[in-house]
C-alpha atoms as a PDB file:
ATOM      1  CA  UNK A   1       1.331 -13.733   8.928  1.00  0.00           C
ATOM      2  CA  UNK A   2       2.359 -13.254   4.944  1.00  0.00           C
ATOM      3  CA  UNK A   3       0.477 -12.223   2.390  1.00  0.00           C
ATOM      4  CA  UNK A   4       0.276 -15.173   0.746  1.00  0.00           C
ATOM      5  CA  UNK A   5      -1.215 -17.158   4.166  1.00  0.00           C
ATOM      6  CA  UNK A   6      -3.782 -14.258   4.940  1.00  0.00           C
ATOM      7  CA  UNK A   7      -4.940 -14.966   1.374  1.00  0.00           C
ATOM      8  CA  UNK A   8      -5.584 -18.433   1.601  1.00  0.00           C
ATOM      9  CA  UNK A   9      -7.351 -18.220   4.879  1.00  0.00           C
ATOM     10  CA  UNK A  10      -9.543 -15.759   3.307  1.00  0.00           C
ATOM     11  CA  UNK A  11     -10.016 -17.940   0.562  1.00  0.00           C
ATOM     12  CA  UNK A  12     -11.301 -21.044   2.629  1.00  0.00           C
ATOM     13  CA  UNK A  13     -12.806 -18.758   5.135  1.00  0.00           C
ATOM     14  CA  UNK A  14     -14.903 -17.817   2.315  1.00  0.00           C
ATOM     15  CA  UNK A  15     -15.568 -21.269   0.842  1.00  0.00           C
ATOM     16  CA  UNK A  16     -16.723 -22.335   4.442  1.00  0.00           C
ATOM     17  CA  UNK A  17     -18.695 -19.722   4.731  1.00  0.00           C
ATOM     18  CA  UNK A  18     -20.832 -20.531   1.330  1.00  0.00           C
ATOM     19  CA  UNK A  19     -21.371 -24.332   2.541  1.00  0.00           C
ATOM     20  CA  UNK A  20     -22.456 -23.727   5.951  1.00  0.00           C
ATOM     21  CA  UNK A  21     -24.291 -20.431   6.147  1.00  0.00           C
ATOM     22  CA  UNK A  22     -25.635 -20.965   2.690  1.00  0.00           C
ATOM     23  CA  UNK A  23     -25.553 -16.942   1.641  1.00  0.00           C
ATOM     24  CA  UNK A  24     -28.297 -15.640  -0.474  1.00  0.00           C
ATOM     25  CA  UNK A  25     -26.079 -13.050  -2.451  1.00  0.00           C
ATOM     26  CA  UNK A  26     -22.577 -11.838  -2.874  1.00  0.00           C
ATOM     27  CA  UNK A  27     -23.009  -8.661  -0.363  1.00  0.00           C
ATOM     28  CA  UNK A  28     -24.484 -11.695   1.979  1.00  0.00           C
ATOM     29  CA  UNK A  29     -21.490 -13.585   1.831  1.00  0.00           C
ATOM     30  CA  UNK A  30     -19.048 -10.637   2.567  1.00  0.00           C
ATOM     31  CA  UNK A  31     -21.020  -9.586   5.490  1.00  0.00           C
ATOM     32  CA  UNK A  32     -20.937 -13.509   6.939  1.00  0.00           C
ATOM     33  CA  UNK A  33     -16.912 -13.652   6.109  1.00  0.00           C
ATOM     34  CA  UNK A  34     -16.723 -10.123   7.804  1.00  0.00           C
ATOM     35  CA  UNK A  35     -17.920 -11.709  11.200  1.00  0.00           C
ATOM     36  CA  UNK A  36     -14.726 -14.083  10.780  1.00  0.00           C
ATOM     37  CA  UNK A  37     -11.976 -11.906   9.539  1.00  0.00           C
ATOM     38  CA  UNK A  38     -11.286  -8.593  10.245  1.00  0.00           C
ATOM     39  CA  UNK A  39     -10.616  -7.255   6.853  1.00  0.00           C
ATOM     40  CA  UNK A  40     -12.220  -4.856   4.620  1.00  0.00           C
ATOM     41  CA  UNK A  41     -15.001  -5.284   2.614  1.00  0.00           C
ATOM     42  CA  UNK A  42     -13.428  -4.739  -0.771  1.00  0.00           C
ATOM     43  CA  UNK A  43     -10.586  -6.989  -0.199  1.00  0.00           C
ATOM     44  CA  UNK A  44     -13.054  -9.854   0.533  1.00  0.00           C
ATOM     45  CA  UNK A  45     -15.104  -8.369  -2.931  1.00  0.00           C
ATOM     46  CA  UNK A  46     -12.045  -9.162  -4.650  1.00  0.00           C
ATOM     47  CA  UNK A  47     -11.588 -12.764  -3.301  1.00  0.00           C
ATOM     48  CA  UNK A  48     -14.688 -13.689  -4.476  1.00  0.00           C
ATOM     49  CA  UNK A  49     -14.482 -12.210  -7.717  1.00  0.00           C
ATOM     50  CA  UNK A  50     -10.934 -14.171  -7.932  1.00  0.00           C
ATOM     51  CA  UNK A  51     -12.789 -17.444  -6.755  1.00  0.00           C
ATOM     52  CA  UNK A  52     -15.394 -17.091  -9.414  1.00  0.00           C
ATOM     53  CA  UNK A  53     -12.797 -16.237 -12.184  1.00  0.00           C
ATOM     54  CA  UNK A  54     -10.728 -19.444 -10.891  1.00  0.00           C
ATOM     55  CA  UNK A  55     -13.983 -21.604 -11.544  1.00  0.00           C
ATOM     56  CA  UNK A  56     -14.012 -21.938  -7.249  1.00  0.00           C
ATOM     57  CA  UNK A  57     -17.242 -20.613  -6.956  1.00  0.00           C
ATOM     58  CA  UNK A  58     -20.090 -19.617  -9.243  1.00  0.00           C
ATOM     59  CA  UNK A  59     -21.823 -16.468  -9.411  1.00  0.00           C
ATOM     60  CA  UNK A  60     -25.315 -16.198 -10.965  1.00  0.00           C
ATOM     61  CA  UNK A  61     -26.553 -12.721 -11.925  1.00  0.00           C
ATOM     62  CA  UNK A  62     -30.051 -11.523 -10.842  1.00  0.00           C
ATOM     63  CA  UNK A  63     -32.235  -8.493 -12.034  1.00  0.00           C
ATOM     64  CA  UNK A  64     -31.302  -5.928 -10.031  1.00  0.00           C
ATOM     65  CA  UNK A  65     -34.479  -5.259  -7.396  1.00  0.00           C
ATOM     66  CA  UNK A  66     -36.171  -2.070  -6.786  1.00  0.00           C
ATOM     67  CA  UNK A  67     -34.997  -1.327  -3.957  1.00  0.00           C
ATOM     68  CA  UNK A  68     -31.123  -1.425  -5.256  1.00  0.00           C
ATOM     69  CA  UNK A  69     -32.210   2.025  -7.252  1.00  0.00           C
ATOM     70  CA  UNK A  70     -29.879   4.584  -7.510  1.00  0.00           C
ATOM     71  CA  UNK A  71     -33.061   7.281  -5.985  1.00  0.00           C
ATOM     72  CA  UNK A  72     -33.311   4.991  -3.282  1.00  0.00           C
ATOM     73  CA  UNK A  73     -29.601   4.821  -2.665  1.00  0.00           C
ATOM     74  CA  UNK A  74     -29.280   8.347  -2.560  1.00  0.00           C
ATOM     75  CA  UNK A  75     -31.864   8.127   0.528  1.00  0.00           C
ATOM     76  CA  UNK A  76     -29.628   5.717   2.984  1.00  0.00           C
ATOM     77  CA  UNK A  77     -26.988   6.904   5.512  1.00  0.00           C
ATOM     78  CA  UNK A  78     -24.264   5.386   2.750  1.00  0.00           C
ATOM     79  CA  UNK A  79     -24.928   8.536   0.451  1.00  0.00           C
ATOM     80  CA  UNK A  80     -24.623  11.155   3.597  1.00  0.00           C
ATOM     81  CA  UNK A  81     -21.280  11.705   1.972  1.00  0.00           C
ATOM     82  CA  UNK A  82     -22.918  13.322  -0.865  1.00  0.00           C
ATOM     83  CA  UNK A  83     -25.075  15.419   0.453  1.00  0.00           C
ATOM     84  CA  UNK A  84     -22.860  17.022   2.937  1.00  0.00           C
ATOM     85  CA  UNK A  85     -20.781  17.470   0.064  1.00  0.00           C
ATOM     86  CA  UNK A  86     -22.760  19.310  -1.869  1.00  0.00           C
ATOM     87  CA  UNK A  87     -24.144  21.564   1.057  1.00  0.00           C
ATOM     88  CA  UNK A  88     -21.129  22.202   2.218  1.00  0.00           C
ATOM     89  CA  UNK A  89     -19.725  23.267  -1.575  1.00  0.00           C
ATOM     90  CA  UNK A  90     -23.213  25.275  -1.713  1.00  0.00           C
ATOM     91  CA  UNK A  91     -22.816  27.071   1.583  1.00  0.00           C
ATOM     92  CA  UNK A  92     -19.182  28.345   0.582  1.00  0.00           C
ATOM     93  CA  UNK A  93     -20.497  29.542  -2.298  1.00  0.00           C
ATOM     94  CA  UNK A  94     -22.909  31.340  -0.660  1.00  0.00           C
ATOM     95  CA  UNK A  95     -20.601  32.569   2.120  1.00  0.00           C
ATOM     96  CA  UNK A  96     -18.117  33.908  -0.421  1.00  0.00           C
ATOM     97  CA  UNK A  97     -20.486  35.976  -2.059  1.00  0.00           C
ATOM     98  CA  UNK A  98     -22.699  37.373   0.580  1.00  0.00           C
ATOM     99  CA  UNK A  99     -19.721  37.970   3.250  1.00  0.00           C
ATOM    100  CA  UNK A 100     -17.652  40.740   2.743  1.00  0.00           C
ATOM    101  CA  UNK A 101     -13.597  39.916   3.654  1.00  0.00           C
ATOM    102  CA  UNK A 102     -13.612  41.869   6.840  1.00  0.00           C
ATOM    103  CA  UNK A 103     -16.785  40.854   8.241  1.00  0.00           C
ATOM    104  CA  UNK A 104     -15.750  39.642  11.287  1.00  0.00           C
ATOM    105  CA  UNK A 105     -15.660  36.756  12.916  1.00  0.00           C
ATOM    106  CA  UNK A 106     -17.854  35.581   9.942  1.00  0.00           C
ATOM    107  CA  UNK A 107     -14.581  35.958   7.712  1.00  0.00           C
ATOM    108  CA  UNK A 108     -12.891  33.509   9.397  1.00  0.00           C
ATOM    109  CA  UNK A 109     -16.058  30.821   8.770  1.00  0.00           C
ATOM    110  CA  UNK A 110     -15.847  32.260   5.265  1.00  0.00           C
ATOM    111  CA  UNK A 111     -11.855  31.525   5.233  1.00  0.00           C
ATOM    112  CA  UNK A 112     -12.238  28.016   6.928  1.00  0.00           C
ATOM    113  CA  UNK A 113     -14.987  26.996   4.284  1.00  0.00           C
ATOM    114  CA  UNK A 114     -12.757  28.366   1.647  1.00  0.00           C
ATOM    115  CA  UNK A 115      -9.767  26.229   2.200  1.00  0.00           C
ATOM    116  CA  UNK A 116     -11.725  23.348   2.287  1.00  0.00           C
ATOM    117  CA  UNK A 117     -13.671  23.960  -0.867  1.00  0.00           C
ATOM    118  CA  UNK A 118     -10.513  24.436  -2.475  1.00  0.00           C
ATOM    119  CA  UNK A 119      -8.239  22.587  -0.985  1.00  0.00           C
ATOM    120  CA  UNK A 120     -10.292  19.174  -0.299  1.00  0.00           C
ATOM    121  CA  UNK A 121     -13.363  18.395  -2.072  1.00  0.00           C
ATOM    122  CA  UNK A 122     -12.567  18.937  -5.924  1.00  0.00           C
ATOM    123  CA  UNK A 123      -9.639  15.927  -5.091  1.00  0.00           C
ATOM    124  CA  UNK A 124     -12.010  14.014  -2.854  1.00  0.00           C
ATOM    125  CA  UNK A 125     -14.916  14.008  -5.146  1.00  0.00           C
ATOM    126  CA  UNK A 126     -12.224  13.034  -8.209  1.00  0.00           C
ATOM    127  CA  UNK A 127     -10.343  10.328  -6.326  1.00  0.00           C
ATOM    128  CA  UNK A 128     -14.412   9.016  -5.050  1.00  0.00           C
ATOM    129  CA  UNK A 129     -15.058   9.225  -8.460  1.00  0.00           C
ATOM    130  CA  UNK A 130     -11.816   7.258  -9.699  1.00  0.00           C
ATOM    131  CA  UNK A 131     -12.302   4.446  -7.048  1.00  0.00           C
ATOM    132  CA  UNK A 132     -15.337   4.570  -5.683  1.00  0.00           C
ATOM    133  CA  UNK A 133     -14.773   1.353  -3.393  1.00  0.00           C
ATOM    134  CA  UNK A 134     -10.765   0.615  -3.706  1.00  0.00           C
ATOM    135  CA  UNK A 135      -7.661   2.447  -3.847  1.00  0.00           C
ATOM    136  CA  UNK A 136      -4.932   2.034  -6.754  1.00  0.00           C
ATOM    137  CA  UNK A 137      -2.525   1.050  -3.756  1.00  0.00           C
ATOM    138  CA  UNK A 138      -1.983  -2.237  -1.879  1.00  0.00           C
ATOM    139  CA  UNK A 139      -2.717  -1.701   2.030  1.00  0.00           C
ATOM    140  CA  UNK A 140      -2.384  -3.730   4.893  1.00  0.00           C
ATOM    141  CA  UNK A 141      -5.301  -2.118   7.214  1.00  0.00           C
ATOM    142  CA  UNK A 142      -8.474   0.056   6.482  1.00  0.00           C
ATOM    143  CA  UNK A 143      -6.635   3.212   8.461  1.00  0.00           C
ATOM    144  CA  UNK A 144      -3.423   3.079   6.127  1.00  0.00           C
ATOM    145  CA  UNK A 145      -6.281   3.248   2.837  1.00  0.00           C
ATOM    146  CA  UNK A 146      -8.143   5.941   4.477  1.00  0.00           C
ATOM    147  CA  UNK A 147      -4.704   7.712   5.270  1.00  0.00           C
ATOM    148  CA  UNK A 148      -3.844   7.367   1.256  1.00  0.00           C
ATOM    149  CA  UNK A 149      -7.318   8.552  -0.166  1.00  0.00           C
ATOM    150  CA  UNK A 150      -6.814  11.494   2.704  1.00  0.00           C
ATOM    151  CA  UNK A 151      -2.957  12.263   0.850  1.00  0.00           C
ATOM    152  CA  UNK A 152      -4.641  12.096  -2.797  1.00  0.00           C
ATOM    153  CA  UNK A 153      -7.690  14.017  -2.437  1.00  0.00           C
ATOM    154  CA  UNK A 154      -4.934  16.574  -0.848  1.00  0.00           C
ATOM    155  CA  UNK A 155      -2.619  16.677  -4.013  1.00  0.00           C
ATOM    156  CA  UNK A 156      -5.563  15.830  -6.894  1.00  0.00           C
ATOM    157  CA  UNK A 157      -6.877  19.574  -5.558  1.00  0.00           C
ATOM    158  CA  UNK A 158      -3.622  21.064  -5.768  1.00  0.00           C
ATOM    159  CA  UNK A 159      -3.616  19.881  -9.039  1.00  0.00           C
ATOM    160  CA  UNK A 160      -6.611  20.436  -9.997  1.00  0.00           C
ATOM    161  CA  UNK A 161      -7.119  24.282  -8.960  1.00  0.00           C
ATOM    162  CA  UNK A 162      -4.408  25.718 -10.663  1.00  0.00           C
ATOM    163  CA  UNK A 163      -5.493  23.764 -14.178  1.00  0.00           C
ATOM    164  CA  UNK A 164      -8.783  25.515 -13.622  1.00  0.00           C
ATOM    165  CA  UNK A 165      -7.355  28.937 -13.456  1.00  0.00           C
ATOM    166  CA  UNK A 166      -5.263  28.097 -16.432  1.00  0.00           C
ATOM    167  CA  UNK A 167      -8.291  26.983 -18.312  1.00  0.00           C
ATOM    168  CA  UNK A 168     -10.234  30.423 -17.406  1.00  0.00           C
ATOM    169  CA  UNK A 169      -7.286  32.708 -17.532  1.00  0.00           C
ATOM    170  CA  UNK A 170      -7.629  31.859 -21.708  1.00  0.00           C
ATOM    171  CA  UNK A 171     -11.820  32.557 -21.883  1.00  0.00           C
ATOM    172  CA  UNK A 172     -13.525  35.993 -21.830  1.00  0.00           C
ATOM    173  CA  UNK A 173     -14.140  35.245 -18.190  1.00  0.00           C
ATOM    174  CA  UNK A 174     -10.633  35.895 -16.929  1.00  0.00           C
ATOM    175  CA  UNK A 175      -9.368  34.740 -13.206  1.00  0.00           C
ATOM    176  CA  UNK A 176     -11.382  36.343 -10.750  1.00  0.00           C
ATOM    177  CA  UNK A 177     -13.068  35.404  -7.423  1.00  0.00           C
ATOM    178  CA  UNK A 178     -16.925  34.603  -9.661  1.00  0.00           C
ATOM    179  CA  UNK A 179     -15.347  32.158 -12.554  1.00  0.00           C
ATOM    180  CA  UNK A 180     -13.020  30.568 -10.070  1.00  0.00           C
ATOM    181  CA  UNK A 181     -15.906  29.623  -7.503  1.00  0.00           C
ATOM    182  CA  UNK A 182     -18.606  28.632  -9.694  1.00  0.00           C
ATOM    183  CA  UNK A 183     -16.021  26.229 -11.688  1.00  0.00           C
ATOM    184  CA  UNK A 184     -14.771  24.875  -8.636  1.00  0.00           C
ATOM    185  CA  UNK A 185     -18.527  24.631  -7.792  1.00  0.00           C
ATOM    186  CA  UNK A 186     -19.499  22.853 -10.960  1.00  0.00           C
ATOM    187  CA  UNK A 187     -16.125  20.564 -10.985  1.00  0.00           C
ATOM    188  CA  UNK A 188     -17.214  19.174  -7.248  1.00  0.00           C
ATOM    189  CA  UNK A 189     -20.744  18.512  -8.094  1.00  0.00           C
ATOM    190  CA  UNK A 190     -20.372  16.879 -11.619  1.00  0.00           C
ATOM    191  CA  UNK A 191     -17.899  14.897  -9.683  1.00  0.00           C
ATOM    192  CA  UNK A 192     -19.721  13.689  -6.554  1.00  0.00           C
ATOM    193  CA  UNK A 193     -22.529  12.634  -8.880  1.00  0.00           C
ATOM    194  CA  UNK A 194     -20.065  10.592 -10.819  1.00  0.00           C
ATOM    195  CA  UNK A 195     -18.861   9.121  -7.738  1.00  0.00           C
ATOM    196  CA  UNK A 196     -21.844   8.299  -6.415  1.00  0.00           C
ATOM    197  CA  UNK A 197     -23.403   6.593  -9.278  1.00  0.00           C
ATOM    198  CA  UNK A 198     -20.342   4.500  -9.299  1.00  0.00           C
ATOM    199  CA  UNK A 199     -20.256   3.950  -5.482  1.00  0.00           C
ATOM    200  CA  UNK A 200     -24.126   2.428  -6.203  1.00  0.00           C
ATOM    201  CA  UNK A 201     -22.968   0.572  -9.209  1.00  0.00           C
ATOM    202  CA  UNK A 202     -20.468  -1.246  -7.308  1.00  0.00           C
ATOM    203  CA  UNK A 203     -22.404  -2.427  -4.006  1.00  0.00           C
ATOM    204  CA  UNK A 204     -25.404  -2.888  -6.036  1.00  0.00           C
ATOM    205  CA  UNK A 205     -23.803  -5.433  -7.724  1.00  0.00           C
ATOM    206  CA  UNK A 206     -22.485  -7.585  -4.709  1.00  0.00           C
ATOM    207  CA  UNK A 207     -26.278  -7.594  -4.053  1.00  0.00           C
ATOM    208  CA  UNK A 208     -27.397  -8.465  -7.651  1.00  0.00           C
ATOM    209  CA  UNK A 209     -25.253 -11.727  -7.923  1.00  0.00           C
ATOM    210  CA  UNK A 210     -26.313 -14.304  -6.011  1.00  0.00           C
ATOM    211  CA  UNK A 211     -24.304 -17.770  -4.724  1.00  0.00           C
ATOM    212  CA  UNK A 212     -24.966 -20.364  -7.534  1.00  0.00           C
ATOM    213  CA  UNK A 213     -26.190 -23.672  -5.528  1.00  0.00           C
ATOM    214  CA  UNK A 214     -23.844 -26.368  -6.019  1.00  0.00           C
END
């Protein structure tokens, strides 16, 4: 099936969907259309959006209730991502400084968490933070985007460590294990926090805007 057919099915999928299950809000509607087409969530997100822009539908924007709050998003299983995050970056830290190198086997726990503290979360918090519910690139299937955000979060923390060594090799602080592992430290936090204010933003929305009655 092209492109172009899988788009208009979506599209009067979606315009079914309004008249005969009457949804109450946006993130309503993509959970109803969901149960009809396997496709991701965004994708259907941006349908709508492109049916309200085209006049096809009409979107009417509610205040946004109390249970939509970003401290009470922080409390669901959607923002488990952030807290392991941030224990994980904390333990590390901790690790690094209270395990010697040849402590074994708790090096190689110390090693292990080091690779991925530098080597994965300062690019996945950044990329999270840059696209908190869609990539940059077109995919087909929710495996290939997961297999992309996977790639970037990969190179964004190659790129991103060496620019913070730069950055500290010119302050009093030098390059040394302490500067190097707070920064990183600081980097993935402010991040993640970035990423998932913007993460609430986003699905908050879908709930906020409910389906005008025609």
């Amino acid at each position: 099936m092209s492109d172009n057919s899988k788009a208009d099915e979506l599209t009067q999928t979606i315009i079914k969907t309004i008249n005969e299950r009457k949804p109450q809000n946006v993130q309503q509607l993509t959970t109803f259309v969901k149960e009809r087409i396997p496709i991701a969530e965004e994708k259907i997100l941006a349908a709508i959006l492109k049916l309200q822009s085209q006049g096809t539908i009409k979107l009417e924007s509610q205040p946004l209730p109390a249970s939509l709050k970003l401290a009470t998003y922080l409390k669901t299983s959607q923002a488990l991502w952030y807290w392991a995050t941030i224990a994980v970056a904390t333990i590390t830290v901790v690790i690094v400084f209270t395990v010697p190198e040849d402590f074994y086997p708790w090096s190689y726990l110390r090693n292990v968490l080091g690779i991925i503290f530098v080597l994965w979360l300062p690019g996945y918090t950044f990329i999270k933070a840059l696209f908190p519910a869609r990539m940059p690139i077109k995919t087909s299937t929710e495996n290939l985007e997961t297999i992309e955000r996977i790639a970037l979060s990969l190179g964004m923390s190659i790129a991103l460590v060496p620019i913070i060594g730069l950055l500290l090799y010119y302050t009093p602080l030098g390059i040394s294990v302490t500067p190097i592992v707070l920064s990183l430290l600081a980097l993935t936090i402010v991040f993640a926090t970035a990423a998932i204010a913007r993460e609430h933003q986003t699905k908050a929305k879908m709930q906020a805007y409910s389906i005008a009655k025609s």
